[in-house]
Protein backbone atom coordinates (compact mmCIF):
# COMPACT_ATOMS: atom_id res chain seq x y z
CA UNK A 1 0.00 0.00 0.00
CA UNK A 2 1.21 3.72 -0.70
CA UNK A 3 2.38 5.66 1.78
CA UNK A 4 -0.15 7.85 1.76
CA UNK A 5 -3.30 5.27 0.95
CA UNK A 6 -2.05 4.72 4.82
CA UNK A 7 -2.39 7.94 5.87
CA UNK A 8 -5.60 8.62 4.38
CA UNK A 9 -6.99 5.10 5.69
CA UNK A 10 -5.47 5.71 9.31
CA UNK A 11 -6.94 8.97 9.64
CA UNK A 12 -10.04 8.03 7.91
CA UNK A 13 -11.95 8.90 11.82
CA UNK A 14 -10.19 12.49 12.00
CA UNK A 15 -11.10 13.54 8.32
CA UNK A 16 -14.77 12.07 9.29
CA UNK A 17 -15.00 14.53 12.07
CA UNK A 18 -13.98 17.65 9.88
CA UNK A 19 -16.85 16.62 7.62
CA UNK A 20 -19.37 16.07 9.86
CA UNK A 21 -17.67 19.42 12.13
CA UNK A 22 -20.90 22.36 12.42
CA UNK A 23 -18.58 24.65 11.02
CA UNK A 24 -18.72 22.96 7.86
CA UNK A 25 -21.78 21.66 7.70
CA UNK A 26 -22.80 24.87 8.25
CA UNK A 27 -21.08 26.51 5.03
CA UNK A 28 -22.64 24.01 3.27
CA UNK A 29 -26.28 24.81 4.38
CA UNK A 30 -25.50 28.59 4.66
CA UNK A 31 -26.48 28.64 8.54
CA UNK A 32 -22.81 29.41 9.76
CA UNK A 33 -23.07 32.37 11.43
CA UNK A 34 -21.62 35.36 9.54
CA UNK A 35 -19.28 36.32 13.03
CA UNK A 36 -18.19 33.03 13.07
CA UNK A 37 -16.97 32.96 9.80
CA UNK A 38 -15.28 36.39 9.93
CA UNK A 39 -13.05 35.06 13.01
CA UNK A 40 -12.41 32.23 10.67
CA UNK A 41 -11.10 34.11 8.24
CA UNK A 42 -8.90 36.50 9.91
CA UNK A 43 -7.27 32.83 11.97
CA UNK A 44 -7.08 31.51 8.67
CA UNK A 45 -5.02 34.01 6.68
CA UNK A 46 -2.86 34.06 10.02
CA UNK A 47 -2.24 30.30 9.38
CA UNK A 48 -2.02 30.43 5.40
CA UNK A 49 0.80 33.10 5.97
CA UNK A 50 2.73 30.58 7.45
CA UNK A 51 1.48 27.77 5.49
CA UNK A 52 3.24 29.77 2.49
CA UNK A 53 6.54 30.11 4.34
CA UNK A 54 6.22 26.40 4.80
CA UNK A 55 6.11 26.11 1.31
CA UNK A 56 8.87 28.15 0.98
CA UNK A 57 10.98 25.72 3.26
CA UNK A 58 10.12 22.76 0.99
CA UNK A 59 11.78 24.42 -1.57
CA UNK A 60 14.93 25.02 0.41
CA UNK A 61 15.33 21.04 0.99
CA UNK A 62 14.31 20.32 -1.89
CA UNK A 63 16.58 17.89 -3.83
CA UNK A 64 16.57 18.96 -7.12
CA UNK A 65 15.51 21.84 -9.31
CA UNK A 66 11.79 21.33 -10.38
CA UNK A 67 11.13 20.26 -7.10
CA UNK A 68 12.39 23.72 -5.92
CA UNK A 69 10.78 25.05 -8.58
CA UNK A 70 7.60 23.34 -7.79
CA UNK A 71 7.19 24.22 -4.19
CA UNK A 72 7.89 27.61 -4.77
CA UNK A 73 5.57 27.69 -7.14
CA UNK A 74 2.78 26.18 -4.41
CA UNK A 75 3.99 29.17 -2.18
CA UNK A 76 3.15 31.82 -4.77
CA UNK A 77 0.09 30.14 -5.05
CA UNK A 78 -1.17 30.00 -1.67
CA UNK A 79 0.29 34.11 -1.25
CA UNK A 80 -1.75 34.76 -4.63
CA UNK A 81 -5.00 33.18 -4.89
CA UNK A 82 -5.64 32.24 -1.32
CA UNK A 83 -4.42 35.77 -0.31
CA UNK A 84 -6.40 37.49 -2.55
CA UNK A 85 -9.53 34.69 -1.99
CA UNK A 86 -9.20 35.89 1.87
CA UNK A 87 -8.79 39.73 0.87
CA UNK A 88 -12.47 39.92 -0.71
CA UNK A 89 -13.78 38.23 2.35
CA UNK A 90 -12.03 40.94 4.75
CA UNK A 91 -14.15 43.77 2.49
CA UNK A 92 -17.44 41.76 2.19
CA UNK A 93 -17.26 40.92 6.12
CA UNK A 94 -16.13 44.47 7.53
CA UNK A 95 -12.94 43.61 8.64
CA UNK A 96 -10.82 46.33 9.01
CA UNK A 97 -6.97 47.88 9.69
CA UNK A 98 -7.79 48.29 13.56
CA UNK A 99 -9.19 44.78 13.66
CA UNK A 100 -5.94 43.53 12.38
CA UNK A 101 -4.22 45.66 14.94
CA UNK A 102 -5.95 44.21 17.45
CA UNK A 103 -5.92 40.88 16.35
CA UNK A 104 -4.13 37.86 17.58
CA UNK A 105 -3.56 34.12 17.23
CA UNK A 106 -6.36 31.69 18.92
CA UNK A 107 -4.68 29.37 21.16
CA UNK A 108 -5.76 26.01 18.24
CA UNK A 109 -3.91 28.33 15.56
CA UNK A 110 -0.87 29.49 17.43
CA UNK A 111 -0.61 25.96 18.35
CA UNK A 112 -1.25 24.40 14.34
CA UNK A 113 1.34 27.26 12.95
CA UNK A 114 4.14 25.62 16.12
CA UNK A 115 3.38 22.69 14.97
CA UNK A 116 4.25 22.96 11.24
CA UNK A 117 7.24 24.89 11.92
CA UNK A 118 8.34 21.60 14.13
CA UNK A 119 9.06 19.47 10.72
CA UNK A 120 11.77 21.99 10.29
CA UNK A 121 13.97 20.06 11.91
CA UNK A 122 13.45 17.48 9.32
CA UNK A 123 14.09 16.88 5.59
CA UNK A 124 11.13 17.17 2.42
CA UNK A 125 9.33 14.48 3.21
CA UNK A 126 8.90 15.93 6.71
CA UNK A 127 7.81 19.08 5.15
CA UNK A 128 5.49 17.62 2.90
CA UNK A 129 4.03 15.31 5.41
CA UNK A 130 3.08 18.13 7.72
CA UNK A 131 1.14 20.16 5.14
CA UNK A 132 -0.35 17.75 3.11
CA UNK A 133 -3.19 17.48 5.34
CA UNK A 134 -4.16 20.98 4.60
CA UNK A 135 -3.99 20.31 0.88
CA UNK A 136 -6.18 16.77 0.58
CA UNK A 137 -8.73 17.49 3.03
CA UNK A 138 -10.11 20.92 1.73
CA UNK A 139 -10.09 19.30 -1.40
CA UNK A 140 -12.16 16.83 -0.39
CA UNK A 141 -14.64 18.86 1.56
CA UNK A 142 -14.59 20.99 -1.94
CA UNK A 143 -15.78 17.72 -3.58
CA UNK A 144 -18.37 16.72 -0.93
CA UNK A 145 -19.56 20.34 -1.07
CA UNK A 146 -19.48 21.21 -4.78
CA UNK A 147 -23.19 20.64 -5.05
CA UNK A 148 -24.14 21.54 -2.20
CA UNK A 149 -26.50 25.50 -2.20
CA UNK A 150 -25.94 27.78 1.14
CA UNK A 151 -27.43 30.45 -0.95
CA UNK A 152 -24.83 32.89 0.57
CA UNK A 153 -22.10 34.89 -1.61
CA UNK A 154 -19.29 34.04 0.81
CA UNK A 155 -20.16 30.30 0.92
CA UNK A 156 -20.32 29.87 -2.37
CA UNK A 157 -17.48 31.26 -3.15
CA UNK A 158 -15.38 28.96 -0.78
CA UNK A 159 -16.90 25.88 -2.18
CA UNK A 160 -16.02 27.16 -5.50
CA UNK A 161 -12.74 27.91 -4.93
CA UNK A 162 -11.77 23.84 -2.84
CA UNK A 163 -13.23 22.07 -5.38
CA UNK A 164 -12.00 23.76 -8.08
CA UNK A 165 -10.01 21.76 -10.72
CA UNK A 166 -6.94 24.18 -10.02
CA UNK A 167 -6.79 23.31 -6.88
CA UNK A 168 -7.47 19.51 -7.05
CA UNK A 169 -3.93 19.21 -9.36
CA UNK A 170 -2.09 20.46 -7.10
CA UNK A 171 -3.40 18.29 -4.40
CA UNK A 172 -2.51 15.40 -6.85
CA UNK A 173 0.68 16.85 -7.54
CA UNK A 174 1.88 16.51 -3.84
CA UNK A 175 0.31 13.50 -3.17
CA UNK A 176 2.13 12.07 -5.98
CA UNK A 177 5.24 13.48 -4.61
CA UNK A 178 5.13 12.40 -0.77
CA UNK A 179 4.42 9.11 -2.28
CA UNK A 180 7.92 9.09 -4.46
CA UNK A 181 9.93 10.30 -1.05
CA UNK A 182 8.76 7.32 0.34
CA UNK A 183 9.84 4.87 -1.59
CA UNK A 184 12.49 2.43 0.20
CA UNK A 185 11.83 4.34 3.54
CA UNK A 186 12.03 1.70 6.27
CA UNK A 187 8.67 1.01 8.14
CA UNK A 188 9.99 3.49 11.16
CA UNK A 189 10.72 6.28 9.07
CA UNK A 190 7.12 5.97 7.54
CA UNK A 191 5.84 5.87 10.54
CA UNK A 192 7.51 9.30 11.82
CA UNK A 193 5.76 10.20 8.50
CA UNK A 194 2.34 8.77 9.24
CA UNK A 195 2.47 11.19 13.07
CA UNK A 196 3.62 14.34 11.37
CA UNK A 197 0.68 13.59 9.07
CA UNK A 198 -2.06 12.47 11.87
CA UNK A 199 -1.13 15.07 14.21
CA UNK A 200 -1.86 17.81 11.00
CA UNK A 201 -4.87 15.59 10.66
CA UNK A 202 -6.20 16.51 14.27
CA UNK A 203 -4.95 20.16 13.90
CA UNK A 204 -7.38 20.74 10.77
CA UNK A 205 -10.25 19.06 12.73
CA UNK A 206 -9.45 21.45 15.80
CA UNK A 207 -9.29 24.43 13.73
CA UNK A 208 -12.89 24.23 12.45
CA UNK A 209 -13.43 23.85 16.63
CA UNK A 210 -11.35 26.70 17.52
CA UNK A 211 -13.52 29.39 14.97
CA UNK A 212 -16.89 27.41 16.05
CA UNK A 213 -16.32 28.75 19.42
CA UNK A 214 -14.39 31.96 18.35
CA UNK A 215 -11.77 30.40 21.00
CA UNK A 216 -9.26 33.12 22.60
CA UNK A 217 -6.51 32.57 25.51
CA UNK A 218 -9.23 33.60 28.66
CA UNK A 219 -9.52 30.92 31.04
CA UNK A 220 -13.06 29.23 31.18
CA UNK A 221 -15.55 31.08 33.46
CA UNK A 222 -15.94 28.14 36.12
CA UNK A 223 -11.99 27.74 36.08
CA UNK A 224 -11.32 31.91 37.03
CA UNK A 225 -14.26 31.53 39.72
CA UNK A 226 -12.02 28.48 41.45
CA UNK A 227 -15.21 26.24 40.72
């Protein structure tokens, strides 16, 4: 089996949760509440800005030319239509320069954003194992939502744009390629693989939890009031 027919198999419970997650079911139905969506946003483009740099990283251990050439091509990618996907939804949700002032990291996206930077200490397939997760799975909410109707300009615009063709060849493209690193990797370096992957996994599912409950760094009420 392919390295990454594993992955997707053994994390076939996590991905199950992001799809069934409120947040996304309620894009797809167009009841996600607009607020919730705008803090969603603003995490997001916090995490894609970092996603990019990422990117930018796989390109640095990258072994060969068009490999370099091909993750720095992902990076101006993610800068350019992501970026500029994200920059329409700051103007049709109100989001302003003092809210980005004012703005910082939820706890679930500080923590995602640490966690990437972690497979720094490793080589491309490290990389690519940490940020595949973020490819394939949008992708394939993209697909499960592409018929779906929320009958609201912002959610039908983000459907459009994760099941788009664009966007499903270059989810191909690196799951083609973290296949090829590991050929004739011995079972415990897939493995170290497999976690970097998994652990992604959960961080997707808890960032549709962190914007469902607009998350910050207070303590729970019960936990300040020594209950």
């Amino acid at each position: 089996m392919k390295l990454t027919q594993e992955m997707r198999q053994e994390c076939a419970g996590l991905w199950q949760a992001s799809f069934d997650h409120p947040f996304v079911k309620g894009i797809a139905d167009g009841s996600l509440p607009v607020e919730v969506f705008r803090y969603y946003v603003m995490q997001d483009a916090y995490y894609l800005t970092n996603f990019a740099k990422m990117q930018a990283v796989g390109a640095l251990k990258a072994p060969d030319l068009a490999t370099t050439k091909s993750f720095a091509h992902h990076a101006e990618q993610t800068c350019a239509a992501e970026m500029a996907l994200h920059e329409s939804f700051m103007g049709m949700l109100g989001v302003t320069d003092e809210d980005w002032r004012q703005f910082e990291p939820s706890p679930g996206a500080y923590a995602y954003v640490s966690h990437m930077y972690r497979a720094m200490e490793g080589d491309l397939a490290d990389v690519l194992a940490t940020i595949l997760p973020c490819y394939w799975l949008y992708y394939e909410i993209g697909e499960r939502l592409k018929d779906a109707e929320p009958g609201h300009p912002i959610y039908d615009r983000w459907i459009e744009t994760y099941g788009s063709e664009w966007f499903g060849e270059l989810v191909q493209e690196q799951i083609g390629r973290m296949d090829s690193l590991a050929e004739s990797l011995s079972a415990e370096r897939r493995q170290e693989l497999k976690d970097r992957f998994r652990r992604s996994s959960y961080y997707e599912w808890n960032f549709w939890q962190q914007a469902w409950t607009m998350e910050t760094w207070e303590l729970p009420a019960a936990i300040k009031a020594g209950v």
